[in-house]
Protein backbone atom coordinates (compact mmCIF):
# COMPACT_ATOMS: atom_id res chain seq x y z
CA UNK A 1 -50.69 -118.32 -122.65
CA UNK A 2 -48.23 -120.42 -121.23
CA UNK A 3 -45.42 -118.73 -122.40
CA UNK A 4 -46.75 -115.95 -121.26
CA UNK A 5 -47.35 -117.02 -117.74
CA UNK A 6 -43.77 -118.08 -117.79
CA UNK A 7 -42.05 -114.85 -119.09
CA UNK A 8 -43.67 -113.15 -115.94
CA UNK A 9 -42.16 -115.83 -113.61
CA UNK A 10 -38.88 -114.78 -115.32
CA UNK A 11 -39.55 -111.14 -114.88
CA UNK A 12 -40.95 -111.05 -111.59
CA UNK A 13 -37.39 -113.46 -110.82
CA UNK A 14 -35.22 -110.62 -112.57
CA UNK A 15 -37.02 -107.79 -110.27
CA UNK A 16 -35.44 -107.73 -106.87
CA UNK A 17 -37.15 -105.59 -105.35
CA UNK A 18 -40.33 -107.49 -106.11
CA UNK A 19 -39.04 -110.32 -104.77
CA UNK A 20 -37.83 -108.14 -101.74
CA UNK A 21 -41.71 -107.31 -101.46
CA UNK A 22 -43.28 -110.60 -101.89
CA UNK A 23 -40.87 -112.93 -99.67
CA UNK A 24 -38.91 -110.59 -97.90
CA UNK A 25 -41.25 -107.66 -96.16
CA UNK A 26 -43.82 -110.56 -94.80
CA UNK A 27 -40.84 -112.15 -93.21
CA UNK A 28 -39.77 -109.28 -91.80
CA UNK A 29 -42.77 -107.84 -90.90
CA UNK A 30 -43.75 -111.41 -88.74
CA UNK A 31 -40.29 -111.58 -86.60
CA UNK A 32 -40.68 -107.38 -85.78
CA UNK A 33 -44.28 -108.16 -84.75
CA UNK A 34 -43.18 -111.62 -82.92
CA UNK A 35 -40.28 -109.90 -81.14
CA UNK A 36 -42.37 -106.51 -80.23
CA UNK A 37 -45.42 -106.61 -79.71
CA UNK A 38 -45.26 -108.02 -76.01
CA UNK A 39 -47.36 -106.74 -72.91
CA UNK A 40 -43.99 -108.37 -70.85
CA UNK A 41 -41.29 -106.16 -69.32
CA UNK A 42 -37.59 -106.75 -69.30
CA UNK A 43 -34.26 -105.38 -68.01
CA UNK A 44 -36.61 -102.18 -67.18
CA UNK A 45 -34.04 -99.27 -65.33
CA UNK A 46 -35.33 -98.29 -62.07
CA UNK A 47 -34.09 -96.41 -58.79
CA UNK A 48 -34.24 -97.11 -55.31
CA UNK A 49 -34.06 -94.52 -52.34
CA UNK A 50 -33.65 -96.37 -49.40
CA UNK A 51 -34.04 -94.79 -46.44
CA UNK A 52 -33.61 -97.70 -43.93
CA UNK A 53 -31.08 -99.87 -45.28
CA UNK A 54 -32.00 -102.55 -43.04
CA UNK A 55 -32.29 -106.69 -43.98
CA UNK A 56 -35.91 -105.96 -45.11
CA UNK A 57 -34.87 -103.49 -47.31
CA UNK A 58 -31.98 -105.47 -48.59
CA UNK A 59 -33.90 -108.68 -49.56
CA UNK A 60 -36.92 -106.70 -51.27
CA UNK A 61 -34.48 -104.94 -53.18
CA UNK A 62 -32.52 -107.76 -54.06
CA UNK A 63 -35.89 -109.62 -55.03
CA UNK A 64 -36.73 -106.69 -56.80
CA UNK A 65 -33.78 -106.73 -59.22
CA UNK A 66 -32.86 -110.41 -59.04
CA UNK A 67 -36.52 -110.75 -60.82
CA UNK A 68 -35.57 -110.23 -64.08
CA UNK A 69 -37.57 -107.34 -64.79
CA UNK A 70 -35.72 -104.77 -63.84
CA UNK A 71 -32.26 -103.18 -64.06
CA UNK A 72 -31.05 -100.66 -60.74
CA UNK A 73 -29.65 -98.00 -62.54
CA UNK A 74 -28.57 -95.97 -59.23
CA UNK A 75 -29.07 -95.55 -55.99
CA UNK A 76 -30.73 -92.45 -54.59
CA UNK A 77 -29.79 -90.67 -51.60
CA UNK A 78 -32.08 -87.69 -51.50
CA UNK A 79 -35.68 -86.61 -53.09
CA UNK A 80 -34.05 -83.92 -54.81
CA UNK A 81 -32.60 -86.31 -57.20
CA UNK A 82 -35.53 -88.25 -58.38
CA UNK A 83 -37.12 -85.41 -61.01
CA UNK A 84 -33.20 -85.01 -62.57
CA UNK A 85 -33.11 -88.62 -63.15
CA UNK A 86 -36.44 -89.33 -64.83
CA UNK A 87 -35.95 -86.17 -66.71
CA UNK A 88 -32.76 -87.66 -68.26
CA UNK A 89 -35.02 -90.40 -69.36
CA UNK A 90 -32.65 -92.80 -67.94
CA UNK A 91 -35.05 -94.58 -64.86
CA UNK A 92 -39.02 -95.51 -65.58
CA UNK A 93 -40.14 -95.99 -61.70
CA UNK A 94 -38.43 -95.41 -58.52
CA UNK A 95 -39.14 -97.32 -55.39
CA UNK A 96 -39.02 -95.31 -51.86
CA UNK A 97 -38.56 -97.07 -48.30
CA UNK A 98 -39.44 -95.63 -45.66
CA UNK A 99 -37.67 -95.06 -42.37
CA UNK A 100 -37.62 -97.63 -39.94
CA UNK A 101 -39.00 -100.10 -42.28
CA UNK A 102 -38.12 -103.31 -41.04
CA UNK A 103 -38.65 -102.29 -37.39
CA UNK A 104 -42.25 -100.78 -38.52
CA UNK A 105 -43.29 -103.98 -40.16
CA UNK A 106 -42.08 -106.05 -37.55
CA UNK A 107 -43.57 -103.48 -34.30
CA UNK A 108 -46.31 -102.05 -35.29
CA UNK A 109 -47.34 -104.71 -38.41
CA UNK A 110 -47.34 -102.15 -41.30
CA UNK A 111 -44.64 -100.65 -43.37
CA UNK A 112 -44.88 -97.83 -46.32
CA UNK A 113 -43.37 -98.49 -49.77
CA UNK A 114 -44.14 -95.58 -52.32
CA UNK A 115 -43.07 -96.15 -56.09
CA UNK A 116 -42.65 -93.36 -58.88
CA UNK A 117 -43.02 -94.35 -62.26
CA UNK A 118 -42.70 -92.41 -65.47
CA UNK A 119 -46.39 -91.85 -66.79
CA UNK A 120 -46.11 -90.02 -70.10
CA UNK A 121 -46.12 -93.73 -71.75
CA UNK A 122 -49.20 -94.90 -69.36
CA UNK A 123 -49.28 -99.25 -70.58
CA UNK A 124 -45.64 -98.75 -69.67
CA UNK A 125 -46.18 -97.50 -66.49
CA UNK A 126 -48.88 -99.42 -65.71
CA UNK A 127 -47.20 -102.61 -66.59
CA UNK A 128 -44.62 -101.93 -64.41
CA UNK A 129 -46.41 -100.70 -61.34
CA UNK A 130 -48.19 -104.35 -61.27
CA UNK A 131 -44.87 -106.19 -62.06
CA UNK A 132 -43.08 -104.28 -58.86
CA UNK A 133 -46.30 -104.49 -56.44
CA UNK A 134 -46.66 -108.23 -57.88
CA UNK A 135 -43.07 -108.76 -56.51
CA UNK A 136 -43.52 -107.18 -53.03
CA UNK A 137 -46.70 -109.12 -52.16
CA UNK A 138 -45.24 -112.62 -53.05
CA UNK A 139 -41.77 -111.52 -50.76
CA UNK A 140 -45.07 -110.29 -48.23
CA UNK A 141 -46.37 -114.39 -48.74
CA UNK A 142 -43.43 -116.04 -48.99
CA UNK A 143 -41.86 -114.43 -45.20
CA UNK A 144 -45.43 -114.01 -43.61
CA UNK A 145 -47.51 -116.21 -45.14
CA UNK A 146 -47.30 -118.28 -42.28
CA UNK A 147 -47.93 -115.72 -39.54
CA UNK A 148 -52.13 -114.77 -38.76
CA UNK A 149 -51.16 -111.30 -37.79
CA UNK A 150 -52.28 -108.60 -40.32
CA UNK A 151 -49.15 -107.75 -41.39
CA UNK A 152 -48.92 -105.46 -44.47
CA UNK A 153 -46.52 -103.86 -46.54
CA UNK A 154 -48.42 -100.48 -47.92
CA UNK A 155 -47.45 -99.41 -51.45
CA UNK A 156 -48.46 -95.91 -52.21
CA UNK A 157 -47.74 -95.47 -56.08
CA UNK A 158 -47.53 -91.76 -57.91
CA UNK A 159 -47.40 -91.14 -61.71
CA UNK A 160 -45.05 -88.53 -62.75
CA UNK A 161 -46.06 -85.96 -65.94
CA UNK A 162 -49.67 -87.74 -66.84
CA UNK A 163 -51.19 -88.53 -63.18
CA UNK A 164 -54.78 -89.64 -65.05
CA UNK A 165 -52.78 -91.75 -66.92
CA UNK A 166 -54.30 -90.36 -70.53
CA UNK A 167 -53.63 -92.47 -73.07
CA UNK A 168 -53.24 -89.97 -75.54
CA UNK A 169 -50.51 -88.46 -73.95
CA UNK A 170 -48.84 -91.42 -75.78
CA UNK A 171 -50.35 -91.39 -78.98
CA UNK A 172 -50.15 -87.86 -79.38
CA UNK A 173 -46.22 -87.71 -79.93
CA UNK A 174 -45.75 -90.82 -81.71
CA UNK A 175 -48.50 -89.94 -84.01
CA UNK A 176 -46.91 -86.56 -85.11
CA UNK A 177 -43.85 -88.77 -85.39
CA UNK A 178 -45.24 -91.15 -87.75
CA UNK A 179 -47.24 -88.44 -89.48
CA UNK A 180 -44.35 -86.13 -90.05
CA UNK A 181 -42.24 -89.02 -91.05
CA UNK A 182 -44.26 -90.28 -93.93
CA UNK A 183 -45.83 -87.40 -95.07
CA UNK A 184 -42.50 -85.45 -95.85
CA UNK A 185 -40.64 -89.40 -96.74
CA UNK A 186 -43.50 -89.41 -99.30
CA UNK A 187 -43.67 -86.04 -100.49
CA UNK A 188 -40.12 -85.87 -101.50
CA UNK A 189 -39.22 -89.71 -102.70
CA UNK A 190 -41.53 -88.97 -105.57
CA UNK A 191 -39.99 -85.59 -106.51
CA UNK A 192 -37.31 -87.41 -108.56
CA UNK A 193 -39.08 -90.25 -109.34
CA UNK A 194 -41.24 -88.19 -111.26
CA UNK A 195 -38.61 -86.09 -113.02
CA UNK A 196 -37.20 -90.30 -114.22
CA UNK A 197 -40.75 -90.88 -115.62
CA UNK A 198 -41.28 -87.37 -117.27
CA UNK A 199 -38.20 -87.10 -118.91
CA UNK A 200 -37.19 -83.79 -117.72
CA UNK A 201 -34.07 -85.35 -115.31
CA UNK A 202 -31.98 -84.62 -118.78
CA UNK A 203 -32.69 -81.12 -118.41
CA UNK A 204 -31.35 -80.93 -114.92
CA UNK A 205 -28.36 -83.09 -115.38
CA UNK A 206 -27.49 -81.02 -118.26
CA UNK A 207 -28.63 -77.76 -116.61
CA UNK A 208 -25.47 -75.39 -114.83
CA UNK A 209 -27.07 -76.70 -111.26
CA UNK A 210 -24.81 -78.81 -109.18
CA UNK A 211 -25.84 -81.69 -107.20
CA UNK A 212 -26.21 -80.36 -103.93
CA UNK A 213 -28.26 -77.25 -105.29
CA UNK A 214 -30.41 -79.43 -107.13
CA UNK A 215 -31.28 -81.01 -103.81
CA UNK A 216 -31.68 -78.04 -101.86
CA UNK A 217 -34.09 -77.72 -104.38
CA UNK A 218 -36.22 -80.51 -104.02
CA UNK A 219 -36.53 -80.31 -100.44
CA UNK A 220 -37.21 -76.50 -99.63
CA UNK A 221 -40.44 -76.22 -100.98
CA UNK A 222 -41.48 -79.42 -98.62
CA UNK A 223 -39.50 -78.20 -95.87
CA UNK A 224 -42.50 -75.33 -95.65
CA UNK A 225 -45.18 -77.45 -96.34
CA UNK A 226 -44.72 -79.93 -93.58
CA UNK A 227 -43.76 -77.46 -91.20
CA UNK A 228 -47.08 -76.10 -91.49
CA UNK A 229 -48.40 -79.36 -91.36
CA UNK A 230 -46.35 -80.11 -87.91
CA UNK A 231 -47.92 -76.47 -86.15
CA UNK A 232 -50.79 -77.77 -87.67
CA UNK A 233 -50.69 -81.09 -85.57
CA UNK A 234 -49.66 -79.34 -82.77
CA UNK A 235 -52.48 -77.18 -82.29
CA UNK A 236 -55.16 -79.76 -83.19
CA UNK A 237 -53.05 -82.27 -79.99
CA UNK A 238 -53.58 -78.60 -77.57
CA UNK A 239 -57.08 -77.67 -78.49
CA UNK A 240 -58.50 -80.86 -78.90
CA UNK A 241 -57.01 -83.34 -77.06
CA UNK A 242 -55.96 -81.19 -74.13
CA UNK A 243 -51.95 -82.18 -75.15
CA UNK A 244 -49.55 -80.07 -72.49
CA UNK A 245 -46.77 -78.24 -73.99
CA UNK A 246 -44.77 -77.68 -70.84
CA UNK A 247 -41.50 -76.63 -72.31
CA UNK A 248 -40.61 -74.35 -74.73
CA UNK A 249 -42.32 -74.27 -77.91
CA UNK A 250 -39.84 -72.76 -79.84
CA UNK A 251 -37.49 -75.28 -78.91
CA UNK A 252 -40.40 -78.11 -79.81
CA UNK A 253 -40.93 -76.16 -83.67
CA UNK A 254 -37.16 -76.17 -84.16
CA UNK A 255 -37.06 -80.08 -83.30
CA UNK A 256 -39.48 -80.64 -85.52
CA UNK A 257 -38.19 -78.39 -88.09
CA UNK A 258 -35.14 -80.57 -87.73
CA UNK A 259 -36.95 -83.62 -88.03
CA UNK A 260 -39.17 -82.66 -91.05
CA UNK A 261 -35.59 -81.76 -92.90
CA UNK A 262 -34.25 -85.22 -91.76
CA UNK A 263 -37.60 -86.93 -92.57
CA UNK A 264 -37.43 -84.97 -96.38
CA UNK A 265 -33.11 -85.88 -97.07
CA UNK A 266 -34.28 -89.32 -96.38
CA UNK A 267 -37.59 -88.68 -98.93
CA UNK A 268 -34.85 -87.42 -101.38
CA UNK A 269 -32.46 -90.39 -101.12
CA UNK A 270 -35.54 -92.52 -101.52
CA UNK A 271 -36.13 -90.88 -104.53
CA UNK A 272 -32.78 -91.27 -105.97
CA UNK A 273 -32.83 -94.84 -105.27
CA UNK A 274 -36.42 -95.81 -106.83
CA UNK A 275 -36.69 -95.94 -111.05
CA UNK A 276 -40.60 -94.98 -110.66
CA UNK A 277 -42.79 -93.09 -108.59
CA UNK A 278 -44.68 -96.09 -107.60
CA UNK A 279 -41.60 -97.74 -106.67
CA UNK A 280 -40.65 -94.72 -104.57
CA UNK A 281 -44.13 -94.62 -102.63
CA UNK A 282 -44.42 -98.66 -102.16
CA UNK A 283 -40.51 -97.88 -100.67
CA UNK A 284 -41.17 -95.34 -98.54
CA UNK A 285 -44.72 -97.14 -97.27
CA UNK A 286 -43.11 -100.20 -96.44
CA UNK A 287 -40.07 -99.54 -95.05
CA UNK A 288 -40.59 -96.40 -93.61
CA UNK A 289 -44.29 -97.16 -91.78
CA UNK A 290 -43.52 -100.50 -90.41
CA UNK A 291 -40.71 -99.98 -88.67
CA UNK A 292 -41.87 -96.43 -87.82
CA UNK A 293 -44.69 -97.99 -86.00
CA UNK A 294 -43.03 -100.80 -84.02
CA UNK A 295 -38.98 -99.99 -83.56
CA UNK A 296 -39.50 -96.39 -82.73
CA UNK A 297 -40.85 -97.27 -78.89
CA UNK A 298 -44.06 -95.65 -79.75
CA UNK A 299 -45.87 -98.41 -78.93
CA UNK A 300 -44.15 -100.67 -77.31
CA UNK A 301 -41.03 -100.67 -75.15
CA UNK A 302 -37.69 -100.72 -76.77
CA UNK A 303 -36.67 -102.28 -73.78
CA UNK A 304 -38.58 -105.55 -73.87
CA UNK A 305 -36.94 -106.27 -77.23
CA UNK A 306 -34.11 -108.46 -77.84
CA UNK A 307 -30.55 -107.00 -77.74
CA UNK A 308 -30.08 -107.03 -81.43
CA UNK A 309 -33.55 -105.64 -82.02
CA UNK A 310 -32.73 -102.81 -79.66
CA UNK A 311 -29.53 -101.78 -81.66
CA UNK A 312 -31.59 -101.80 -84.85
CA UNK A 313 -33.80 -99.67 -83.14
CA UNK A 314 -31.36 -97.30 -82.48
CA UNK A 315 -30.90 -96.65 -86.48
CA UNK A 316 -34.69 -95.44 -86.26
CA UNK A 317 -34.99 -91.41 -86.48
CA UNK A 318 -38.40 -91.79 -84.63
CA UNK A 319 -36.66 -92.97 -82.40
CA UNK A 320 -35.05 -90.02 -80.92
CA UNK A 321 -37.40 -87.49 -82.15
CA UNK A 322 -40.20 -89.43 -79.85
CA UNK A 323 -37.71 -89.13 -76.99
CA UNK A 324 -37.72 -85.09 -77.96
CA UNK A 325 -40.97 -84.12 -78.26
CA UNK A 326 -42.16 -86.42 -74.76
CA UNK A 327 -39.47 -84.89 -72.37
CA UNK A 328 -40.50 -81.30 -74.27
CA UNK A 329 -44.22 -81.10 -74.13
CA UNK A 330 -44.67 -83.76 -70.68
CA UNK A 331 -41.60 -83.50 -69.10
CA UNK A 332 -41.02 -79.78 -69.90
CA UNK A 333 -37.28 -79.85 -70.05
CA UNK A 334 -34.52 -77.72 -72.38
CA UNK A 335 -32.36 -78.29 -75.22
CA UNK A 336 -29.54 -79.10 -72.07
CA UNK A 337 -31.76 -82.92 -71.91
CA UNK A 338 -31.86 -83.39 -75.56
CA UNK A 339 -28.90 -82.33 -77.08
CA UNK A 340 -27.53 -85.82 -77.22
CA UNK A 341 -31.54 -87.29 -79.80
CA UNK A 342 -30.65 -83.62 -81.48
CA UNK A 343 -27.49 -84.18 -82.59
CA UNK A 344 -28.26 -87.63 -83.76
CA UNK A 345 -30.63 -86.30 -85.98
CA UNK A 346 -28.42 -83.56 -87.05
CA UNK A 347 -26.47 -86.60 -87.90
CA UNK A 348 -28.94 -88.10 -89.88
CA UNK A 349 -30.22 -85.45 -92.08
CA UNK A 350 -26.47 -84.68 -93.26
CA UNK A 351 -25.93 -88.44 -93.84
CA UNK A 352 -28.96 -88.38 -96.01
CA UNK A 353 -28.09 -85.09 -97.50
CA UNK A 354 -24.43 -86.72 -98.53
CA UNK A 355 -26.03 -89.89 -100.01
CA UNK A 356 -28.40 -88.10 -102.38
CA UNK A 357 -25.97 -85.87 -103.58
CA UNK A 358 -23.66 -88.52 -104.00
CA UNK A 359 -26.03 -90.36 -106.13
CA UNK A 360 -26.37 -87.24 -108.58
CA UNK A 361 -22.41 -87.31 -108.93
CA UNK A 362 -22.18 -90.73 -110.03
CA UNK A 363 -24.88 -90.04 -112.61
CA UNK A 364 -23.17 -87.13 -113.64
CA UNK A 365 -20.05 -89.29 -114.27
């Protein structure tokens, strides 16, 4: 017995990827959740339209961005420019003063402040609603504290694309995200696998197909599959949960047809990598669902993570097909907003594509 105890310590020692799984995923899996999950904000991009530009405005805005919290991405100069900008995706709030605002609050003891903030992530926008009207009532204390006039700075606040502030307007795309991603990761990372384990991978190494075709091959059937399982989701999000599609749904199926093809060449490199189909499914579980879950900005804010983490993050197809399908189906904007996430995933799937065929060729050598 004790021999045989210690042959498995020797085998288990000789298997790196068991190791990987037993000392390396926990590891990982506690500094992603300690660096992540966070209800703080951080270097948050915002907007400011002031229309009064006098010291008041000056020092709250100064306050505002010298807090730590936020980032001033740009200055605005008219309304018309607020919907372009949060339709890039590149501001989450935007903070409006209104005329006159120093002479209001000092004359007449009342001045209006009215923040925009990006509502199809709702915790996000909440979160940063309180941080900004958190800010303007201790600058409210700290230069009128001392005064026993009513003197008030009114915030009027306005959520832009989900004004009840649904939460499922959030769950909705990053679940067909994660769904998508390890459905069609998993169908396909087995394909090979199994061809290892039945023998038959002879037969196609020897067979007149070529690398690439066999590929092809692989994925095609899966590419159908899960893009009826993506309509599917689609139409359960409308009819059930009341999900908007505001843009163009033909645009939003050929995103996701993308990303099902990206989410299958990775499935297929998977496969080419793993010796066994449980190998391939424990691969594609672990380090596909994880960071799926928590680097993709489904849940929480890239922003709030450290710099490195937020680099890492950008390696993360979710990533960018999250960003799609929200400014699609809540923003209702065109491919002319997207092209940039698009052609990173274009990226992606032929990356994938070139790895797994480049595996075949060195077995074929």
């Amino acid at each position: 017995m004790l021999g045989f105890i210690i042959k498995e310590f020797f085998h288990i020692f000789r298997d790196v990827r068991s190791m990987i799984i037993l000392f390396g995923m926990p590891i990982a899996q506690v500094l992603i959740f300690g660096f992540t999950i966070t209800n703080e904000i951080s270097d948050t991009h915002i907007a400011i339209l002031d229309q009064s530009k006098d010291h008041v405005t000056l020092e709250l805005t100064n306050k505002i961005v010298s807090s730590g919290y936020f980032l001033l991405y740009d200055n605005i100069n008219a309304y018309d420019e607020i919907d372009a900008h949060f339709r890039e995706g590149k501001i989450k709030e935007v903070i409006i003063f209104e005329n006159n605002f120093a002479r209001n609050l000092e004359k007449d003891l009342n001045a209006r402040v009215r923040i925009i903030t990006d509502a199809s992530d709702p915790n996000m926008a909440n979160i940063i609603l309180n941080y900004t009207m958190g800010i303007i009532r201790n600058y409210q204390m700290e230069k009128f504290g001392d005064i026993s006039l009513p003197i008030d700075i009114n915030v009027e606040t306005k959520m832009l694309y989900n004004p009840e502030l649904k939460g499922v307007f959030m769950f909705i795309p990053g679940t067909i995200t994660v769904l998508l991603m390890l459905i069609s990761a998993m169908m396909t990372s087995i394909s090979i696998a199994r061809e290892k384990e039945m023998g038959t991978m002879e037969v196609l190494l020897v067979s007149p197909l070529k690398p690439a075709q066999i590929v092809v091959g692989k994925v095609v059937p899966y590419v159908f599959l899960a893009f009826i399982n993506a309509v599917s989701i689609l139409l359960l999000g409308f009819f059930v949960f009341g999900m908007p599609v505001k843009g163009s749904i033909v645009l939003l199926l050929a995103e996701s047809l993308l990303f099902i093809i990206m989410s299958l060449s990775l499935g297929i490199f998977i496969s080419t990598v793993a010796k066994s189909q449980q190998i391939a499914m424990m691969i594609s579980m672990i380090a596909l669902m994880m960071p799926t879950m928590l680097l993709s900005g489904f849940i929480f804010p890239i922003e709030n993570m450290p710099v490195a983490l937020q680099w890492f993050c950008q390696l993360m197809p979710p990533k960018w097909f999250i960003i799609i399908i929200k400014d699609i189906m809540l923003k209702g904007v065109g491919i002319a907003y997207v092209w940039k996430e698009t052609l990173v995933l274009v990226a992606m799937t032929f990356f994938f594509l070139g790895l797994s065929v480049r595996r075949f060729k060195i077995r074929l050598e």
